[in-house]
Protein backbone atom coordinates (compact mmCIF):
# COMPACT_ATOMS: atom_id res chain seq x y z
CA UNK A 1 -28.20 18.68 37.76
CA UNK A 2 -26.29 21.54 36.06
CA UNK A 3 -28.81 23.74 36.39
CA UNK A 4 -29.13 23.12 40.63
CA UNK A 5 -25.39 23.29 40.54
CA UNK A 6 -25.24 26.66 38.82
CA UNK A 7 -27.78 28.05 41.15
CA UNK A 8 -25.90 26.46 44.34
CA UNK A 9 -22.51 28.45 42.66
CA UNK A 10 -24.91 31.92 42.20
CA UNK A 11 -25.89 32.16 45.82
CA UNK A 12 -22.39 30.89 46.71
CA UNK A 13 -20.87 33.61 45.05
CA UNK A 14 -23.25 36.22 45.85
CA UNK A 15 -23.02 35.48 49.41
CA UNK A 16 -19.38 35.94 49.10
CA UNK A 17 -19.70 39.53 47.80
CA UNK A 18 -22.08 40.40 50.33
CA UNK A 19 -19.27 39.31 53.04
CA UNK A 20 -16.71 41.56 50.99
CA UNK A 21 -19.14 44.59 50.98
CA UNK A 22 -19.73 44.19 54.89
CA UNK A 23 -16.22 43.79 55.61
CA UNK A 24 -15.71 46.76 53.74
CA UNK A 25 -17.85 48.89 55.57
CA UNK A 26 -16.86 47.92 58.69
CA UNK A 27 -13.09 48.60 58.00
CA UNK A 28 -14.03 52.89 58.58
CA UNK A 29 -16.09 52.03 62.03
CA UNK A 30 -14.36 52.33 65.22
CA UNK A 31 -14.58 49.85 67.75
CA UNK A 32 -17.86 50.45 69.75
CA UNK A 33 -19.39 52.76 68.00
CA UNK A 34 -22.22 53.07 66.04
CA UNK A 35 -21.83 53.14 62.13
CA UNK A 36 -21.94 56.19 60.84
CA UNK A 37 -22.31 57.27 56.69
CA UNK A 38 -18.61 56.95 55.46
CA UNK A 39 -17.49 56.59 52.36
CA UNK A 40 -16.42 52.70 52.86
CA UNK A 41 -19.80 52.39 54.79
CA UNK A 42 -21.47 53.59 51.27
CA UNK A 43 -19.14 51.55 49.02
CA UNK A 44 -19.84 48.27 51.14
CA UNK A 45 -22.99 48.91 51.05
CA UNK A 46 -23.42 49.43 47.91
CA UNK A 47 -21.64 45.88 46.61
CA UNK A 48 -23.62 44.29 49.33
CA UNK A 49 -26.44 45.74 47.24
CA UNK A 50 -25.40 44.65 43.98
CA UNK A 51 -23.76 41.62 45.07
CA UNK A 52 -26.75 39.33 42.79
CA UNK A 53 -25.56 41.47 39.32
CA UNK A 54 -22.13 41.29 40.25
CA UNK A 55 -22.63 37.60 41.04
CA UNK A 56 -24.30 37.41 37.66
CA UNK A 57 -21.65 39.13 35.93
CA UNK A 58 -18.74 37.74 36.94
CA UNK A 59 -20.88 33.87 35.92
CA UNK A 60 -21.76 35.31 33.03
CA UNK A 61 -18.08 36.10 32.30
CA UNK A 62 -16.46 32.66 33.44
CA UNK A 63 -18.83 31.24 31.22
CA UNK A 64 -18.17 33.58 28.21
CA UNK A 65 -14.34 32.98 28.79
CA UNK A 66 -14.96 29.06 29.08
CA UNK A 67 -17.02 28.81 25.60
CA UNK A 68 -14.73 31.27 23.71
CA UNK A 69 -11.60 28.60 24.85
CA UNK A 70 -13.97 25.23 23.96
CA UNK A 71 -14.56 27.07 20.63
CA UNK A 72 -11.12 27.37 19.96
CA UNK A 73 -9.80 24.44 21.24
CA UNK A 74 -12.82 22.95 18.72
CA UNK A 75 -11.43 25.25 15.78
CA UNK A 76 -7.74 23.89 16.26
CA UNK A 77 -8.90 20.14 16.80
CA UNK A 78 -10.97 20.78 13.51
CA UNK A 79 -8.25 22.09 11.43
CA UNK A 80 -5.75 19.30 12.61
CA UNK A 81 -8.01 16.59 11.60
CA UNK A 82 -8.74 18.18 8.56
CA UNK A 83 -4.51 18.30 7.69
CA UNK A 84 -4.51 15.01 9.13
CA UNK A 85 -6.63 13.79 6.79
CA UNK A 86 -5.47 15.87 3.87
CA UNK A 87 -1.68 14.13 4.86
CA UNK A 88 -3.44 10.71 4.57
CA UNK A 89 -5.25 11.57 1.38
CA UNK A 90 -1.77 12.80 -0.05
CA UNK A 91 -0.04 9.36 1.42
CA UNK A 92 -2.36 7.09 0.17
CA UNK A 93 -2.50 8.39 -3.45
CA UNK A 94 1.19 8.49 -3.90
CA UNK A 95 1.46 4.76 -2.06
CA UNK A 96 -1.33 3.90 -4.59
CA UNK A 97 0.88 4.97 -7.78
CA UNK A 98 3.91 3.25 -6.29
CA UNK A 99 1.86 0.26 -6.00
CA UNK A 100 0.53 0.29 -9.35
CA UNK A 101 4.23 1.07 -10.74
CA UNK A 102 5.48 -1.52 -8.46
CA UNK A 103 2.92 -4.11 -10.55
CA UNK A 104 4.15 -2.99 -13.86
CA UNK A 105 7.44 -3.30 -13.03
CA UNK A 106 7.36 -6.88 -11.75
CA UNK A 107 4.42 -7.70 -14.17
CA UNK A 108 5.91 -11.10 -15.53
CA UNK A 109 6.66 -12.32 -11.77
CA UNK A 110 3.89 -11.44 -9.86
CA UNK A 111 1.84 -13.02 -12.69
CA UNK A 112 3.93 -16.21 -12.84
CA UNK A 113 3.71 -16.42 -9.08
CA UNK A 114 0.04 -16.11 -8.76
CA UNK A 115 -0.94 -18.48 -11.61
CA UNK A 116 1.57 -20.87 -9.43
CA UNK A 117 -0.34 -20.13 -6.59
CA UNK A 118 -3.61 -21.80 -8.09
CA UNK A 119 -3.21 -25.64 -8.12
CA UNK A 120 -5.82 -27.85 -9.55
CA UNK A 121 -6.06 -31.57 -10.12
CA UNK A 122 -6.59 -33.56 -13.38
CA UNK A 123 -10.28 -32.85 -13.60
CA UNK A 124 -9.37 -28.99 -13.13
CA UNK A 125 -10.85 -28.74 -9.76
CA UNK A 126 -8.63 -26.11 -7.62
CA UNK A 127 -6.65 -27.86 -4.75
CA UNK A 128 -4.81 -25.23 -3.26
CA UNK A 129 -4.99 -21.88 -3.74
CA UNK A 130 -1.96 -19.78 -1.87
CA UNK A 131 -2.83 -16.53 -3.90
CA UNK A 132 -3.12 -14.31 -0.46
CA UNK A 133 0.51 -15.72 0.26
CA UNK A 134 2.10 -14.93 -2.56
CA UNK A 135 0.49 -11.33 -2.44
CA UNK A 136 1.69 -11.22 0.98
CA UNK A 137 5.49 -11.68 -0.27
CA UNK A 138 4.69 -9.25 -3.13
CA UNK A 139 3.82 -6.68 -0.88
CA UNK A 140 6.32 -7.07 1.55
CA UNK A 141 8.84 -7.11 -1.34
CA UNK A 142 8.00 -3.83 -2.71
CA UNK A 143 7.39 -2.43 1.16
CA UNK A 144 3.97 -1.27 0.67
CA UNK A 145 2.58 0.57 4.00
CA UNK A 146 -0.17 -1.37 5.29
CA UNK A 147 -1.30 1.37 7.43
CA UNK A 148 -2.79 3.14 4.53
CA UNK A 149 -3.99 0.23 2.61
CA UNK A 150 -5.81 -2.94 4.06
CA UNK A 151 -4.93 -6.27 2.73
CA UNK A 152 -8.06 -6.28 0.39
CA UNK A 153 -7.82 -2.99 -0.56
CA UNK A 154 -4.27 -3.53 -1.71
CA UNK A 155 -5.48 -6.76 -3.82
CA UNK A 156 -8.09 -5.47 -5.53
CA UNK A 157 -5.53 -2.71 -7.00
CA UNK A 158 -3.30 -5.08 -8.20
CA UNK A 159 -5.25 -7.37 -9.60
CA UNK A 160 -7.13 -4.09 -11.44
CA UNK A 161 -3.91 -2.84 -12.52
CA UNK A 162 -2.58 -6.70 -13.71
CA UNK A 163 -6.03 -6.98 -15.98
CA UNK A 164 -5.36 -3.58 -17.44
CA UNK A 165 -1.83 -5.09 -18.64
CA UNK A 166 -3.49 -8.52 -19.43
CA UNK A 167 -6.19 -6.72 -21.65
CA UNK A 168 -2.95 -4.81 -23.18
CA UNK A 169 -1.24 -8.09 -24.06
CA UNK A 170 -4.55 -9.82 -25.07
CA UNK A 171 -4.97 -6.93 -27.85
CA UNK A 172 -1.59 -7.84 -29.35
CA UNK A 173 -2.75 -11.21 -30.06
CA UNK A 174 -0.47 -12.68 -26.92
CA UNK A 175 -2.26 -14.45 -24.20
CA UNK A 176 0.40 -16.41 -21.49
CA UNK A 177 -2.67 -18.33 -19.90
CA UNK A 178 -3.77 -20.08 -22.63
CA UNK A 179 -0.95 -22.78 -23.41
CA UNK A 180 -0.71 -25.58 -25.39
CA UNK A 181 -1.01 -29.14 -24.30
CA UNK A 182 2.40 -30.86 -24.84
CA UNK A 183 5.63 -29.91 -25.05
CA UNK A 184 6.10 -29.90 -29.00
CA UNK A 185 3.32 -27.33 -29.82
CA UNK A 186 4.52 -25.29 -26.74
CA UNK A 187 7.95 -24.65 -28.34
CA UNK A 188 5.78 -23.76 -31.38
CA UNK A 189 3.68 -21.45 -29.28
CA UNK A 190 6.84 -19.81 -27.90
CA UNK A 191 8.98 -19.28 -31.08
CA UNK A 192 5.11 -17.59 -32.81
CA UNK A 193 4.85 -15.23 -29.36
CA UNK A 194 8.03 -14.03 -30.03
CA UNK A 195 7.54 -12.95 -33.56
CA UNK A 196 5.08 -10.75 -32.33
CA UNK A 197 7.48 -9.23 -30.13
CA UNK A 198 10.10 -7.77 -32.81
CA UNK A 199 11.89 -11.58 -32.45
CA UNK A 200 12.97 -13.46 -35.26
CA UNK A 201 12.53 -16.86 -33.82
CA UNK A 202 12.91 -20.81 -35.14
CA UNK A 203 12.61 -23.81 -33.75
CA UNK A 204 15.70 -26.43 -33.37
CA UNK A 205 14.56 -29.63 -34.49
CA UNK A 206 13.89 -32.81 -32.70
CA UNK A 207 16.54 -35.10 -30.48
CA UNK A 208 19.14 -33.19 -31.98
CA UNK A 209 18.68 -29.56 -31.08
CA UNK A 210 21.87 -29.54 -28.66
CA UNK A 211 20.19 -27.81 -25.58
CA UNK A 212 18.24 -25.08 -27.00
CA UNK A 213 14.71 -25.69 -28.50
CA UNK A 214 14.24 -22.12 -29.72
CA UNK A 215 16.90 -19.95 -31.05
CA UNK A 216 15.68 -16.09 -31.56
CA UNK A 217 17.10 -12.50 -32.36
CA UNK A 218 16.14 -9.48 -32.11
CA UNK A 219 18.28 -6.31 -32.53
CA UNK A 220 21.21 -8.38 -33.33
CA UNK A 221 21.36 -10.42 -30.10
CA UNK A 222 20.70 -14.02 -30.28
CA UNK A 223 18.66 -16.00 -28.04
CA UNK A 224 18.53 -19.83 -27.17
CA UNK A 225 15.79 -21.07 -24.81
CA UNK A 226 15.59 -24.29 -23.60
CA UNK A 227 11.31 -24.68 -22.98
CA UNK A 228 9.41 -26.73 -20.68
CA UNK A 229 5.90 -27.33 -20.09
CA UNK A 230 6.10 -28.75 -16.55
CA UNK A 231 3.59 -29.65 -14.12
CA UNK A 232 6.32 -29.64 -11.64
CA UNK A 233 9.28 -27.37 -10.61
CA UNK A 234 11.75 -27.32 -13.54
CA UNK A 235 15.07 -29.06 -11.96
CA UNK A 236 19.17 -28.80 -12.54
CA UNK A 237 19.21 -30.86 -16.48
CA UNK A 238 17.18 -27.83 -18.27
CA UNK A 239 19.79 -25.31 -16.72
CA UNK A 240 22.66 -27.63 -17.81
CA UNK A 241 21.60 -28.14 -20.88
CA UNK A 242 20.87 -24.44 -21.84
CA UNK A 243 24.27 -23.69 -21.05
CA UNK A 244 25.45 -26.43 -23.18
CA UNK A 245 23.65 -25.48 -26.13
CA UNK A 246 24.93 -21.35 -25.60
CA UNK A 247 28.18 -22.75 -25.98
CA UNK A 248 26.97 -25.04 -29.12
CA UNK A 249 25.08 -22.51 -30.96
CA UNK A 250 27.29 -19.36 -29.99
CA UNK A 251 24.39 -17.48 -28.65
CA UNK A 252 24.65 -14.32 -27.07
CA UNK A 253 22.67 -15.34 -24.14
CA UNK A 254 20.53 -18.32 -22.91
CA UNK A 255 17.60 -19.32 -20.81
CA UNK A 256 14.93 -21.56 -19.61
CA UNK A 257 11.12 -20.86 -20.39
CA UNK A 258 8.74 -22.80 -18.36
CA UNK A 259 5.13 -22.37 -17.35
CA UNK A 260 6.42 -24.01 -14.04
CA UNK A 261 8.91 -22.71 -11.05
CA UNK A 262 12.45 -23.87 -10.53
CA UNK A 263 13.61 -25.72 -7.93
CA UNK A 264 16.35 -24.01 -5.71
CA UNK A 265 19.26 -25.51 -7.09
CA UNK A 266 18.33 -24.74 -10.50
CA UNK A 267 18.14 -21.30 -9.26
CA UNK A 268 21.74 -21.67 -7.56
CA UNK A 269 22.98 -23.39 -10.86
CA UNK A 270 21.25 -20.62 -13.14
CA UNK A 271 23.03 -17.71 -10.97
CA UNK A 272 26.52 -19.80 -11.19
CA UNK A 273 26.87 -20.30 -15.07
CA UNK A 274 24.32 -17.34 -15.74
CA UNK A 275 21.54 -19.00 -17.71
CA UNK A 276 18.30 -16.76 -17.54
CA UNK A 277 14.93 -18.46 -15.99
CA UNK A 278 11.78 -17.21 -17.77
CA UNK A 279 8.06 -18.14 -17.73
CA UNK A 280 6.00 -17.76 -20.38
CA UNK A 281 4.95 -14.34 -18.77
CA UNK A 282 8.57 -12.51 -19.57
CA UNK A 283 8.15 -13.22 -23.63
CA UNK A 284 6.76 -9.53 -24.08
CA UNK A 285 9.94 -8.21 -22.16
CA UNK A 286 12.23 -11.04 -22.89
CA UNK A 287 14.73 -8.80 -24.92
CA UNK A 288 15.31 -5.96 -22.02
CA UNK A 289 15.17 -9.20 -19.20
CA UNK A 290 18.16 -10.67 -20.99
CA UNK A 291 20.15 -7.89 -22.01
CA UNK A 292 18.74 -5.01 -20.74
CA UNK A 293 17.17 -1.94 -22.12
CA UNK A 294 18.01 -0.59 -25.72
């Protein structure tokens, strides 16, 4: 089709000339007479002539013109893709670090909230499992740009950069996911973790320990946590009586340590009187969570 269409444009064109060159010539013949040899005659003549090469030529040149411009209009498409995609390369590994620094810094949350997300029943069978959700909220906390990650993408960074920190932890001898069984041996398990944390840590003992179940220090700030191995979301009575026992013992500071969540009006109470809520997941940073960094 191109090739009838080029050949329909050649005689076109060449006819076109030919009707230049005779117009030419006739422009130096008088009216009525003959034509003579003039020098318009000759030049008329002489496109009429050549009309097919100059036809040719002037194709020849269009086309030339018309490649030279696709070419370059190629060449500049090329080299903004290629910045395009050197931009996104750039993005992406600068929203990957701030993702990865973003799960470092909110290590003990985000891996509270995701071992909340998994529920299972007495036999240990899972039955519910909101882990997308709560990566969801994790990612719109920190503002991550979904246009450069996709939602899996994103979660299989985090949960590579939240096993390098679990394998850290693990080498230290401190492992939050493996806890005791009852509530006893878990304020055991919390005053050892500490010691291996810089704390100096004891356990208060039995109906009489005033609030507090573990009293630590470290870097001469003292510590009272009152600890709870729930099943449930810890309620207002742990916050109250953390509070009391800060004001019993003298502490410096106290919190509440549970392997659970808290229900919203602990968290209200907690903000009020200034208790600190923990999970099990803060005792490597528990010092710089409660009084901040040395």
């Amino acid at each position: 089709m191109s090739l009838l269409k080029g050949a329909v444009r050649f005689v076109l064109l060449t006819l076109a000339i030919g009707l230049f060159g005779s117009l030419i010539a006739a422009m130096d013949v008088p009216a009525g007479r003959t034509p003579g040899l003039t020098a318009l005659g000759i030049i008329g003549a002489i496109i009429i002539l050549l009309s097919p090469f100059l036809a040719t030529t002037w194709m020849w040149r269009r086309r030339s013109i018309a490649k030279a411009r696709d070419a370059s209009m190629r060449m500049a498409a090329l080299a903004q893709e290629q910045e395009y995609q050197h931009n996104l390369l750039r993005r992406r590994s600068i929203e990957h670090h701030r993702l990865i620094d973003a799960v470092d810094k909110h290590f003990s949350a985000l891996n509270r909230n995701l071992a909340l997300a998994i529920r299972t029943n007495d036999y240990g069978a899972v039955v519910k499992d909101t882990t997308d959700e709560a990566l969801v909220e994790f990612f719109a906390s920190v503002a991550l740009d979904s246009a450069l990650f996709s939602f899996e993408e994103a979660k299989a960074l985090v949960f590579e950069q939240l096993n390098i920190r679990r394998r850290a932890q693990a080498a230290t001898g401190f492992d939050a996911d493996t806890l005791p069984g009852d509530g006893h041996n878990f304020e055991q398990w919390v005053a050892h973790s500490l010691t291996r944390f810089g704390w100096k840590a004891e356990v208060t003992r039995g109906s009489g320990d005033q609030g507090l179940d573990v009293i630590a220090e470290k870097a001469g700030r003292r510590l009272g946590l009152q600890c709870k191995l729930y099943g449930s979301p810890v309620g207002n009575k742990a916050v109250q009586e953390a509070h009391a026992g800060m004001v019993y013992y003298g502490v410096d500071a106290a919190g509440v340590l549970t392997n659970a969540s808290f229900t919203p009006s602990a968290n209200a109470l907690a903000m009020m009187t200034g208790v600190k809520l923990f999970s099990q997941h803060d005792i490597p940073d528990l010092f710089e969570k409660t009084f901040g960094a040395r």
